[in-house]
C-alpha atoms as a PDB file:
ATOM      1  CA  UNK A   1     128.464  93.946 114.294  1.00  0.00           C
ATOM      2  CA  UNK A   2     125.243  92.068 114.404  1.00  0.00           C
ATOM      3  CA  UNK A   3     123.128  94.180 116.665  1.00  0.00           C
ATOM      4  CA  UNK A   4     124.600  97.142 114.210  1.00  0.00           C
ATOM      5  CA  UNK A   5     123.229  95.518 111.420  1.00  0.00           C
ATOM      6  CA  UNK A   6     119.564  94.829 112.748  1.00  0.00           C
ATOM      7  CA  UNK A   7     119.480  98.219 113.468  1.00  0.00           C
ATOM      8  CA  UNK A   8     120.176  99.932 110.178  1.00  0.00           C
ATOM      9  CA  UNK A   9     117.830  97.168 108.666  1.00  0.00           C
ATOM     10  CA  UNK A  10     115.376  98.209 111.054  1.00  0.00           C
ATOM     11  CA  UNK A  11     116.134 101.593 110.206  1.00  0.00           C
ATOM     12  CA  UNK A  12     115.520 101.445 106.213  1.00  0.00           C
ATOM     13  CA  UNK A  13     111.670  99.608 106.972  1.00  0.00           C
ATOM     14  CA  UNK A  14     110.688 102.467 109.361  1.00  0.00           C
ATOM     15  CA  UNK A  15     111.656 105.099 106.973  1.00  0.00           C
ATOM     16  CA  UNK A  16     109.660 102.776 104.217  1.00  0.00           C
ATOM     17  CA  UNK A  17     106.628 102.877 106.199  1.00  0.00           C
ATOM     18  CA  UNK A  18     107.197 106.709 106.680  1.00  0.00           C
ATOM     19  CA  UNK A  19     107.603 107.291 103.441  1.00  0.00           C
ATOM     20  CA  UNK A  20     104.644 105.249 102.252  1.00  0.00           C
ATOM     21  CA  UNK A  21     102.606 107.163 105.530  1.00  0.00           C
ATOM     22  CA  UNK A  22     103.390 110.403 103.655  1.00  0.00           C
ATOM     23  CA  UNK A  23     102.296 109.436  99.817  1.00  0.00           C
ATOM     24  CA  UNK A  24      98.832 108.219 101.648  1.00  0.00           C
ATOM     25  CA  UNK A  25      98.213 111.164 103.370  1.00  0.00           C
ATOM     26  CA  UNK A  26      99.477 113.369 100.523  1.00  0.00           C
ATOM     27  CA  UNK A  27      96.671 111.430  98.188  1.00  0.00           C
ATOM     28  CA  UNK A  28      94.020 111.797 101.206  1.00  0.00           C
ATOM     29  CA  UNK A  29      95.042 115.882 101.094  1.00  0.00           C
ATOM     30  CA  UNK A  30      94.500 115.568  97.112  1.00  0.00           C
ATOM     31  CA  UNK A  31      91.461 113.721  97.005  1.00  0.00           C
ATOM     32  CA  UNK A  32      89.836 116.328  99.264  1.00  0.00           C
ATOM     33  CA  UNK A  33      90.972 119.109  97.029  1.00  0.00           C
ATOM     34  CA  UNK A  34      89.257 117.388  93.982  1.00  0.00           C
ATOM     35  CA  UNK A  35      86.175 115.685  95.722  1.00  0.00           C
ATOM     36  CA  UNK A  36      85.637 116.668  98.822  1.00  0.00           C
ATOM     37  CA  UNK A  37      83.817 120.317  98.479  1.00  0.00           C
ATOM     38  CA  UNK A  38      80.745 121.162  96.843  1.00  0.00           C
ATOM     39  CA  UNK A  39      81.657 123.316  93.770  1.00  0.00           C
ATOM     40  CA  UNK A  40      80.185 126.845  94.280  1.00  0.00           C
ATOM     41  CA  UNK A  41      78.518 128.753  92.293  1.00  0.00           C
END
């Protein structure tokens, strides 16, 4: 029941940290869009 426990704990930080991984590399994806290029003319 312990070892059970851990796991699912163990389970909700990864998914955290995955979660968090995603909104990063979402804004890193967005702030190219907006600053990244040269506007052309």
């Amino acid at each position: 029941m312990d070892q059970q426990y851990k796991n699912i704990e163990r389970q909700e930080e990864v998914k955290e940290l995955y979660e968090l991984e995603i909104l990063r590399s979402q804004q890193t994806i967005s702030n190219k869009d907006t600053m990244g290029h040269e506007p052309e003319i």
